[in-house]
N, C-alpha and C. Protein backbone atom coordinates (compact mmCIF):
# COMPACT_ATOMS: atom_id res chain seq x y z
N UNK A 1 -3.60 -6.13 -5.59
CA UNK A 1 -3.12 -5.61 -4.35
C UNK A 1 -1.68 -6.05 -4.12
N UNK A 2 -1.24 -7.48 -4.36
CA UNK A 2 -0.20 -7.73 -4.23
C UNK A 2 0.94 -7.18 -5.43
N UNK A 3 0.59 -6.69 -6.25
CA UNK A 3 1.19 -6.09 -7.27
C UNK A 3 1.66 -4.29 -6.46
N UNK A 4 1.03 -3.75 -6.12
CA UNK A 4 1.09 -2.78 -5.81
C UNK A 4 1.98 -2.77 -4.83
N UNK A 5 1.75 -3.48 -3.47
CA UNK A 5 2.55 -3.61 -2.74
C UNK A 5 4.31 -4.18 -2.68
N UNK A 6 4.27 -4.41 -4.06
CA UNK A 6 5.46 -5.03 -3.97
C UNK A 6 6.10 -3.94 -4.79
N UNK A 7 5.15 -3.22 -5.11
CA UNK A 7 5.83 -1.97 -6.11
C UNK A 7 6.54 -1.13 -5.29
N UNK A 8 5.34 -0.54 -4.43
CA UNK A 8 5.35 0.38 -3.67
C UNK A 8 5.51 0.25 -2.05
N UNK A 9 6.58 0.19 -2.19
CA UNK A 9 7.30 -0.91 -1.07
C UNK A 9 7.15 -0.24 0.49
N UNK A 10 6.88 1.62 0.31
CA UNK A 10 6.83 2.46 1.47
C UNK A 10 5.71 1.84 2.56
N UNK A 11 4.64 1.33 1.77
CA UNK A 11 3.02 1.91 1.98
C UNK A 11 3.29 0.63 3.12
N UNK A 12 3.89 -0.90 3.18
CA UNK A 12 4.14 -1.91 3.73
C UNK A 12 5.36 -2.42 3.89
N UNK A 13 5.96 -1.96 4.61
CA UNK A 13 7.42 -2.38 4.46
C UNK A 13 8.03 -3.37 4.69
N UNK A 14 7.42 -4.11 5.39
CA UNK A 14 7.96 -5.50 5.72
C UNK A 14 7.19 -6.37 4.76
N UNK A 15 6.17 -6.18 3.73
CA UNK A 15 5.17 -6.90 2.76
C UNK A 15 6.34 -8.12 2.32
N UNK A 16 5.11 -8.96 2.58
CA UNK A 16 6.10 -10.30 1.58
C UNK A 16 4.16 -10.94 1.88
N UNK A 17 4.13 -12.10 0.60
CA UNK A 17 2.85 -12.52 0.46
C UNK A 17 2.79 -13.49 1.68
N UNK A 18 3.62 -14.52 2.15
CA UNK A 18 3.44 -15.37 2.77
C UNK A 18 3.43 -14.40 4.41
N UNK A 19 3.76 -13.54 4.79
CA UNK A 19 3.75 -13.07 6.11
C UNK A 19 2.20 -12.34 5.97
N UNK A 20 1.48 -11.90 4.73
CA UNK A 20 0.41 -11.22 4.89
C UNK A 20 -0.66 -11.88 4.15
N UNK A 21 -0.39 -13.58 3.55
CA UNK A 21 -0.94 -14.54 3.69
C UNK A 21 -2.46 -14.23 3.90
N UNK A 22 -3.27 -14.44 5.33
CA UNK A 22 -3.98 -14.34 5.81
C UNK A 22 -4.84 -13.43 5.55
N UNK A 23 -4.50 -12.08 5.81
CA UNK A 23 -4.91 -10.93 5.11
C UNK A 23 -5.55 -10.71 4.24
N UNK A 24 -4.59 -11.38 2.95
CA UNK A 24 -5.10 -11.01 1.54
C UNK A 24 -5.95 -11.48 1.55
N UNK A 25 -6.44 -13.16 1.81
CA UNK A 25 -7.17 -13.64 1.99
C UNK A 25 -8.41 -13.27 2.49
N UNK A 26 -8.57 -12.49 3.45
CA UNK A 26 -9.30 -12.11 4.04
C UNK A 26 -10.28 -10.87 3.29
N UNK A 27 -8.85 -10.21 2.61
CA UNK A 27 -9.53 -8.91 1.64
C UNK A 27 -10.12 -9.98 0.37
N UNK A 28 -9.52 -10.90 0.18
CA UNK A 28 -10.14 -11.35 -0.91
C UNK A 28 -11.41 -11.66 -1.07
N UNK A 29 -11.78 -12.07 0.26
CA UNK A 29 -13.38 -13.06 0.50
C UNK A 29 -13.98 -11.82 1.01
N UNK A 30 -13.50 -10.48 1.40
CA UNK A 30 -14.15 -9.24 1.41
C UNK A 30 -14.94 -8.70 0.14
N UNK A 31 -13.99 -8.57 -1.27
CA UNK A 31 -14.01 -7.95 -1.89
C UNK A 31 -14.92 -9.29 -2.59
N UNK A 32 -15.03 -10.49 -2.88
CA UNK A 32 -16.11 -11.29 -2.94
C UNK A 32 -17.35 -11.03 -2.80
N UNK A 33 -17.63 -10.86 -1.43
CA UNK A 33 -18.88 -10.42 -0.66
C UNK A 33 -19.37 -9.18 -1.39
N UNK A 34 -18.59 -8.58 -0.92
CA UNK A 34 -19.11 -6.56 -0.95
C UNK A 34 -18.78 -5.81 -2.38
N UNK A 35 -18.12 -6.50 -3.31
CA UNK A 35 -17.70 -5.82 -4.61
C UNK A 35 -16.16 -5.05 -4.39
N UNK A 36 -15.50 -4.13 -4.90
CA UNK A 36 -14.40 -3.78 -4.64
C UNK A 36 -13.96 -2.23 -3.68
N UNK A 37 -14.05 -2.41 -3.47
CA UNK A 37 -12.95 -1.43 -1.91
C UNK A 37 -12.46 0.02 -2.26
N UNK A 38 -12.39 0.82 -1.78
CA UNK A 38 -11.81 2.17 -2.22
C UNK A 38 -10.75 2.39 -1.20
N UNK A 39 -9.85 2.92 -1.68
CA UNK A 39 -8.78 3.07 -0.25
C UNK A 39 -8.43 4.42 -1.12
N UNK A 40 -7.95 5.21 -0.01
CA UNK A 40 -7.30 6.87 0.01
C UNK A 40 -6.03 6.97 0.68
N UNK A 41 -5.51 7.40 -0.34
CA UNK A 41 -3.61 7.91 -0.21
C UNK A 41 -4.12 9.32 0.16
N UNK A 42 -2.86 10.12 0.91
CA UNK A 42 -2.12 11.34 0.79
C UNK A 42 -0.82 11.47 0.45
N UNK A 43 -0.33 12.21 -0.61
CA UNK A 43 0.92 12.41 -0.68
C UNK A 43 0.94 13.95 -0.37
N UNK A 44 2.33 14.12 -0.25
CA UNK A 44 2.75 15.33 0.18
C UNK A 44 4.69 15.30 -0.33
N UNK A 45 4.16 16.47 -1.36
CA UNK A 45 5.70 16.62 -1.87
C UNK A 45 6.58 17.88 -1.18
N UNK A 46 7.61 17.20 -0.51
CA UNK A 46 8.48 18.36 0.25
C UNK A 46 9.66 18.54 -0.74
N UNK A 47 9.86 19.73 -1.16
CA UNK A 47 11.02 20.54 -2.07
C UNK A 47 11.72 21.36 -1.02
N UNK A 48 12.72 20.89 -1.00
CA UNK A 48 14.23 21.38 -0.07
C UNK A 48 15.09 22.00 -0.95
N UNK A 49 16.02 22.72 -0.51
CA UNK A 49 17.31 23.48 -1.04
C UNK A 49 18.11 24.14 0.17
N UNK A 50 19.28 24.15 -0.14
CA UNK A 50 20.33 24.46 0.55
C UNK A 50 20.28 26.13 -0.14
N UNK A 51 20.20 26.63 1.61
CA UNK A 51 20.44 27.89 1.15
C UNK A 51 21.30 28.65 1.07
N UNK A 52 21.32 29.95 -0.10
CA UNK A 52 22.15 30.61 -0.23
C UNK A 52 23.51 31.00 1.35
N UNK A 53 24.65 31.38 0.88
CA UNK A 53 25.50 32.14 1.80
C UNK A 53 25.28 33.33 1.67
């Protein structure tokens, strides 16, 4: 998780480990308990152009 987030810098923008500390932690002793987690993206690709005169 922390790999990702540091990749993909949009998804958390202020991410740094020590400010979300707690958290991870929290997902960690989650994903302990319950096995591992599914999370769902949307992307959406917008294609622009300047149009003709």
């Amino acid at each position: 998780m922390v790999n990702f987030l540091r990749k993909v810098i949009w998804t958390v923008p202020d991410f740094t480990v020590d400010r979300y500390r707690a958290r991870l932690a929290d997902l960690h002793d989650h994903i302990r308990r319950h096995g591992p987690f599914v999370a769902h993206a949307q992307r959406i690709l917008v294609r622009a152009h300047k149009p003709a005169r």
